[in-house]
PDB file of N, CA and C in Angstrom:
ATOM      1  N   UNK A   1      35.363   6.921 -32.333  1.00  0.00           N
ATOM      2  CA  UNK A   1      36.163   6.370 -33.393  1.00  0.00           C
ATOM      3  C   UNK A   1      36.922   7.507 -34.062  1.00  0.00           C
ATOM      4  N   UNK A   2      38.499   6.858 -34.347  1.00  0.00           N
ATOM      5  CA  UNK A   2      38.997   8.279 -35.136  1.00  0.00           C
ATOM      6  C   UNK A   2      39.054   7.937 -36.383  1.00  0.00           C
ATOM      7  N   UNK A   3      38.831   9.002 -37.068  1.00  0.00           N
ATOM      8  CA  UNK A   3      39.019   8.940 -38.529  1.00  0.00           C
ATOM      9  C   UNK A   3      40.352   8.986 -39.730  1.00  0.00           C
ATOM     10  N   UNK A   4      40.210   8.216 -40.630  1.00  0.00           N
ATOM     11  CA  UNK A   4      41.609   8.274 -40.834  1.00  0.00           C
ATOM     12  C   UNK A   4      41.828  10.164 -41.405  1.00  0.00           C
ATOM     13  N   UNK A   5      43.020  10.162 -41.779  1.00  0.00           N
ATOM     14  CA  UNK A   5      43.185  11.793 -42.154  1.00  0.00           C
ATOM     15  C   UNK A   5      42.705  12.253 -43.280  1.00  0.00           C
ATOM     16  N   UNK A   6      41.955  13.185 -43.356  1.00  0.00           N
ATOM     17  CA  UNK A   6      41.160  13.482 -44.419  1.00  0.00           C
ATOM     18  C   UNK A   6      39.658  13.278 -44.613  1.00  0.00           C
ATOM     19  N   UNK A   7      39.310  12.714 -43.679  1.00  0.00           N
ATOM     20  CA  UNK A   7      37.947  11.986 -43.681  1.00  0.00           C
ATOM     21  C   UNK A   7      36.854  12.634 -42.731  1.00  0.00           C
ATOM     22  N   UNK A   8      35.827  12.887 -42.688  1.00  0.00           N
ATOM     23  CA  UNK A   8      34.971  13.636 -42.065  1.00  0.00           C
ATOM     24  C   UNK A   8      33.517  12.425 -41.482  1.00  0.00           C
ATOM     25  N   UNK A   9      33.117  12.479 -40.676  1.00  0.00           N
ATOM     26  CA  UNK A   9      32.354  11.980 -40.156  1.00  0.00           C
ATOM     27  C   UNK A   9      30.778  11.979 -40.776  1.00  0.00           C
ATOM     28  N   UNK A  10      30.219  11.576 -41.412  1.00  0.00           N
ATOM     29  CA  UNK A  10      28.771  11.442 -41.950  1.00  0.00           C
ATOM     30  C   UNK A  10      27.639  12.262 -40.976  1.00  0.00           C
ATOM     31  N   UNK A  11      27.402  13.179 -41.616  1.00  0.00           N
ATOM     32  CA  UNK A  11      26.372  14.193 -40.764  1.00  0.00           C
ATOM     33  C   UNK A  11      25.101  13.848 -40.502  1.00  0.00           C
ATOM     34  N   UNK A  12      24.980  13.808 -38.955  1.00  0.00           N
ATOM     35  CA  UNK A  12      23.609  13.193 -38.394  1.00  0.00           C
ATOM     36  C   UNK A  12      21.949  13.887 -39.545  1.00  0.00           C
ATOM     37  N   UNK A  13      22.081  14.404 -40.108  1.00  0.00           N
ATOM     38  CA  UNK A  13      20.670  14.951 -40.744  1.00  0.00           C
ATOM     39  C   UNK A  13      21.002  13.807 -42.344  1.00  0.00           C
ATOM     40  N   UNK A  14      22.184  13.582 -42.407  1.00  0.00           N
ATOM     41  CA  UNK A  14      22.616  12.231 -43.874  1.00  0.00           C
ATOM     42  C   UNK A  14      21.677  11.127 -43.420  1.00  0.00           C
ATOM     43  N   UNK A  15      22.045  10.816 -42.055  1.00  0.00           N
ATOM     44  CA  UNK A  15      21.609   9.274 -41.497  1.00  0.00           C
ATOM     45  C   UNK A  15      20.213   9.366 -41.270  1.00  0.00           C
ATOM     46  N   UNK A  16      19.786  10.569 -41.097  1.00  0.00           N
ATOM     47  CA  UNK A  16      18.419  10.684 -40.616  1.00  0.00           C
ATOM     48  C   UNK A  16      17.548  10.276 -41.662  1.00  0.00           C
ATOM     49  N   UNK A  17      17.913  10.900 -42.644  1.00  0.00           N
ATOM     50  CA  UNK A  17      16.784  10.520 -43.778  1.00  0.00           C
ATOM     51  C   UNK A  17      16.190   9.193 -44.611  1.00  0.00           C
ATOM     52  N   UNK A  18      17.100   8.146 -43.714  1.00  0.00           N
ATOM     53  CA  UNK A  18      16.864   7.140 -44.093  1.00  0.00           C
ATOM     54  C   UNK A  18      17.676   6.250 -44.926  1.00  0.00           C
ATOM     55  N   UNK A  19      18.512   6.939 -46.152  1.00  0.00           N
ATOM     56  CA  UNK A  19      19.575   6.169 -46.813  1.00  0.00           C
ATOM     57  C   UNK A  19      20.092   4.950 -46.487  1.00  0.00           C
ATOM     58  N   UNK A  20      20.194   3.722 -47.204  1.00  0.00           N
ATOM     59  CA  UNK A  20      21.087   2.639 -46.440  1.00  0.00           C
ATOM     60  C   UNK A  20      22.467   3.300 -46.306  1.00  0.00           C
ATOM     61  N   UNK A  21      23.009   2.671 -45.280  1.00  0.00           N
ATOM     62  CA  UNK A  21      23.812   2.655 -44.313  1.00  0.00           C
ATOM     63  C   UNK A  21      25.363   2.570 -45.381  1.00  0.00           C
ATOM     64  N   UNK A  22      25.054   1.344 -46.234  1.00  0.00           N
ATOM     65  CA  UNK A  22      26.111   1.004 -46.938  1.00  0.00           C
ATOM     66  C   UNK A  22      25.857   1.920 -48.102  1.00  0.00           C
ATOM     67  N   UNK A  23      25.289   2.676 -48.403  1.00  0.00           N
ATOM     68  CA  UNK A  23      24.930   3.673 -49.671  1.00  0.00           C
ATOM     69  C   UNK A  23      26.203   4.847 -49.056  1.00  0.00           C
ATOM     70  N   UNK A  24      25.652   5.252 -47.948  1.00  0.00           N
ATOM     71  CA  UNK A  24      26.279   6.733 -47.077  1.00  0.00           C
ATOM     72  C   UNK A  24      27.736   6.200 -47.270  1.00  0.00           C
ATOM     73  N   UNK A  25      28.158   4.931 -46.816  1.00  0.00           N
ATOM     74  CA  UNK A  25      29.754   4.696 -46.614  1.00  0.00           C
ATOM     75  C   UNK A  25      30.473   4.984 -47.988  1.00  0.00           C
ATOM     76  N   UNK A  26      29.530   4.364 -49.305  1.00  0.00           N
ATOM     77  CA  UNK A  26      30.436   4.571 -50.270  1.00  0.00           C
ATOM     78  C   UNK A  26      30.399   5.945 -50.897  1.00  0.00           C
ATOM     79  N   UNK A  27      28.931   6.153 -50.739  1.00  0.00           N
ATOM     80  CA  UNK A  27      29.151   8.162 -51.423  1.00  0.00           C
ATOM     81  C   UNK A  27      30.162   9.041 -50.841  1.00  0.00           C
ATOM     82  N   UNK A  28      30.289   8.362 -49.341  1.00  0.00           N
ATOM     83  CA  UNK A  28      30.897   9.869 -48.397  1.00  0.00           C
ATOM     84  C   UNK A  28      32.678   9.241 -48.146  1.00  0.00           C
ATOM     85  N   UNK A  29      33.113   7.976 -48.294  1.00  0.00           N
ATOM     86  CA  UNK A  29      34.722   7.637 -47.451  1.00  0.00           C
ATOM     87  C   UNK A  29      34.938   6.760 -48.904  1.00  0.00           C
ATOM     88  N   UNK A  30      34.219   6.432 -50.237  1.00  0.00           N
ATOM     89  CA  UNK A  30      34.721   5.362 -50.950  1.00  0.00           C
ATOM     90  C   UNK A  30      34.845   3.764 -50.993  1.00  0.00           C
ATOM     91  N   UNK A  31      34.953   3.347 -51.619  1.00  0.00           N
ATOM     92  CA  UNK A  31      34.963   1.900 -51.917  1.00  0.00           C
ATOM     93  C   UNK A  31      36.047   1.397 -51.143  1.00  0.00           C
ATOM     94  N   UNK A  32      37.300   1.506 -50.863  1.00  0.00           N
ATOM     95  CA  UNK A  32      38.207   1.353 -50.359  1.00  0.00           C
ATOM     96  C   UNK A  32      37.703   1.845 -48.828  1.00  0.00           C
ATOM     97  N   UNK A  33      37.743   2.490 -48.540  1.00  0.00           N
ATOM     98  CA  UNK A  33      37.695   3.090 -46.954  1.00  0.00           C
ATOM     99  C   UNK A  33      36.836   2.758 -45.742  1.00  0.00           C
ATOM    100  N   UNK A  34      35.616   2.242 -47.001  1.00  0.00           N
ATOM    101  CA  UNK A  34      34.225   1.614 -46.901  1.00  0.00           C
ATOM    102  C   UNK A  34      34.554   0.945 -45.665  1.00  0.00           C
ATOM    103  N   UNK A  35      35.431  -0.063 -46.868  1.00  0.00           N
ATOM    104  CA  UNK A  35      35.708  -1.373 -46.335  1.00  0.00           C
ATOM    105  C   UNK A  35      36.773  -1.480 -44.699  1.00  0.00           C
ATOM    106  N   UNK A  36      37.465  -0.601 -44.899  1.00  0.00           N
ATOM    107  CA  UNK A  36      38.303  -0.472 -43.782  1.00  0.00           C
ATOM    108  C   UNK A  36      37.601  -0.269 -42.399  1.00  0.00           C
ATOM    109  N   UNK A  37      36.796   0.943 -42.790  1.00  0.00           N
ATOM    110  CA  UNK A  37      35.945   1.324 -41.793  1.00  0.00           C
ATOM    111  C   UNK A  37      35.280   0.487 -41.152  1.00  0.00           C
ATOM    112  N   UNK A  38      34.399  -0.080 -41.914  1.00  0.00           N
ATOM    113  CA  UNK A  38      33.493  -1.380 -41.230  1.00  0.00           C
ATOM    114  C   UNK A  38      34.359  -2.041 -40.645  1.00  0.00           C
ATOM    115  N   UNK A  39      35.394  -2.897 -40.911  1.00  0.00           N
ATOM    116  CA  UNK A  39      36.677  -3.694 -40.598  1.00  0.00           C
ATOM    117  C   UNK A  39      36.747  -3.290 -39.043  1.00  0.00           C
ATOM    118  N   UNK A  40      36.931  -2.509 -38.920  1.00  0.00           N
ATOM    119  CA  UNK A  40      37.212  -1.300 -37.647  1.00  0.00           C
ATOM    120  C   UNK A  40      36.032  -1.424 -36.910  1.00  0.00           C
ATOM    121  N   UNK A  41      34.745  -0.770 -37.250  1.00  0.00           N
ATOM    122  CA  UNK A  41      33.726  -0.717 -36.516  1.00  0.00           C
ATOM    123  C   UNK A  41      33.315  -2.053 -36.005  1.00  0.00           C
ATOM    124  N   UNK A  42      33.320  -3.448 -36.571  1.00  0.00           N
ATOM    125  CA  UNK A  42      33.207  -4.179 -36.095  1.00  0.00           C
ATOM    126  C   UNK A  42      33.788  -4.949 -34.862  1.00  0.00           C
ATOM    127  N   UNK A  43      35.359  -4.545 -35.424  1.00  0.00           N
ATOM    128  CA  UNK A  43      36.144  -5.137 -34.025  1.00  0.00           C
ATOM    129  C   UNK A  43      35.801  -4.588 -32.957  1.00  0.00           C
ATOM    130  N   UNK A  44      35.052  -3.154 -32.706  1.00  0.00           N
ATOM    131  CA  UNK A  44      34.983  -2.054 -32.084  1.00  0.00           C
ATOM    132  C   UNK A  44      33.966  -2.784 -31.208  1.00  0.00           C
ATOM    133  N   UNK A  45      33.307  -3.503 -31.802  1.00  0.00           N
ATOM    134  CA  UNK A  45      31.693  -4.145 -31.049  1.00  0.00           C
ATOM    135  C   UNK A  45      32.150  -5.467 -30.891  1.00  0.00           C
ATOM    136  N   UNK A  46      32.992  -5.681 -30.517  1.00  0.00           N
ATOM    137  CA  UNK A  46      33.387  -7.328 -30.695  1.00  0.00           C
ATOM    138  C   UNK A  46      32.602  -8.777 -31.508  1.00  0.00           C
ATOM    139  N   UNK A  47      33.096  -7.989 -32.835  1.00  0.00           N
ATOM    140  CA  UNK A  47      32.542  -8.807 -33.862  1.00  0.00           C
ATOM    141  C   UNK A  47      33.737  -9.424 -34.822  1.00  0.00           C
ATOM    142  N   UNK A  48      34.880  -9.860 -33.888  1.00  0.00           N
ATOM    143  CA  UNK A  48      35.608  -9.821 -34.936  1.00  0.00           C
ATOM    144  C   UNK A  48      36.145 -11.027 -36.046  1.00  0.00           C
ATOM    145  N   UNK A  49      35.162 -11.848 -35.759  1.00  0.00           N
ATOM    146  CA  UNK A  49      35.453 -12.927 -36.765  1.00  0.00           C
ATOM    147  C   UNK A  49      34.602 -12.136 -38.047  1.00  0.00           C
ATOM    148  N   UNK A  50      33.344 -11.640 -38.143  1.00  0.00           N
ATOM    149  CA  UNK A  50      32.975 -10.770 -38.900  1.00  0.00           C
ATOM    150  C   UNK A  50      34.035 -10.323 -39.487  1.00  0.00           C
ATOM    151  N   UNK A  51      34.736  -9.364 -39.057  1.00  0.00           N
ATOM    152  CA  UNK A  51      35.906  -8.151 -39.252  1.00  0.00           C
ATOM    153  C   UNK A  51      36.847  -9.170 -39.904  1.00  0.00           C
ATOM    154  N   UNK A  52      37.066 -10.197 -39.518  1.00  0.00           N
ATOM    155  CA  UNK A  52      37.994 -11.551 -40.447  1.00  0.00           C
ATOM    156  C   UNK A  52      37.720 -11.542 -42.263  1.00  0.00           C
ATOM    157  N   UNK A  53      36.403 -11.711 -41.608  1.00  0.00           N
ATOM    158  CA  UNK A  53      35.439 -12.808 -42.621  1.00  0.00           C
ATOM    159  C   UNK A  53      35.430 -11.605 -44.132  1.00  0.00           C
ATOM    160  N   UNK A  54      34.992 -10.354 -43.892  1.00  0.00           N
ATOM    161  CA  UNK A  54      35.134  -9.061 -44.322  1.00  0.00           C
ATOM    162  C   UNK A  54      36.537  -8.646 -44.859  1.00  0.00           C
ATOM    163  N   UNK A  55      37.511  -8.541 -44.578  1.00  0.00           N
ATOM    164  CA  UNK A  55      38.282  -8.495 -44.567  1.00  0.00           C
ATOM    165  C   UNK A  55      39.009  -8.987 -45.662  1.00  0.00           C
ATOM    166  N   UNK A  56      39.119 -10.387 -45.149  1.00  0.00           N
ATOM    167  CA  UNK A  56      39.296 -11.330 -46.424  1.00  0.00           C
ATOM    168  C   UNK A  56      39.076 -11.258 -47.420  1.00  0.00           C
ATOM    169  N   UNK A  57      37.681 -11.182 -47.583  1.00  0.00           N
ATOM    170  CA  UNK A  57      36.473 -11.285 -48.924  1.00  0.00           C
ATOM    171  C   UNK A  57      36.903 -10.120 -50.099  1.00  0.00           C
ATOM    172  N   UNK A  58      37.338  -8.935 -48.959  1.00  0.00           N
ATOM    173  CA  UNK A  58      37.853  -7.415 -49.447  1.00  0.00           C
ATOM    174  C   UNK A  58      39.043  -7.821 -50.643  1.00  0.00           C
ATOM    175  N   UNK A  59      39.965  -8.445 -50.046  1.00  0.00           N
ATOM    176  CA  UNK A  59      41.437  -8.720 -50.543  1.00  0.00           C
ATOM    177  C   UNK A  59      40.885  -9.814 -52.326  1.00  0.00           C
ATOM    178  N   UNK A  60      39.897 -10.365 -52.006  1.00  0.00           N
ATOM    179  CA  UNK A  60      40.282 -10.804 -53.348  1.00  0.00           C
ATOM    180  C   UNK A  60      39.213 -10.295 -54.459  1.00  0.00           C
TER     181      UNK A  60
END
């Protein structure tokens, strides 16, 4: 996955320790980016009515 510009990848010893998942997204890419990201990762796994559903929910 590429990252948008500016953005750095969450360091495998972050994930290790256990943190939720959605904790790491907003400390490390923001509330905004969060959301994009997932958006992305999902279509990525072919989830994309998810990635719809998400999406949406984001906008209002």
């Amino acid at each position: 996955m590429i990252l948008g510009r500016g953005y750095k990848a969450i360091s495998w010893d972050r994930l290790e320790k256990g943190d939720p998942v959605s904790n790491l997204l907003i400390s490390h890419y923001g509330e905004r980016y969060r959301v994009e990201l997932t958006v992305q990762v999902l279509g990525d796994i072919n989830q994309r009515d998810l990635a719809e559903r998400l999406s949406r929910a984001a906008i209002l």
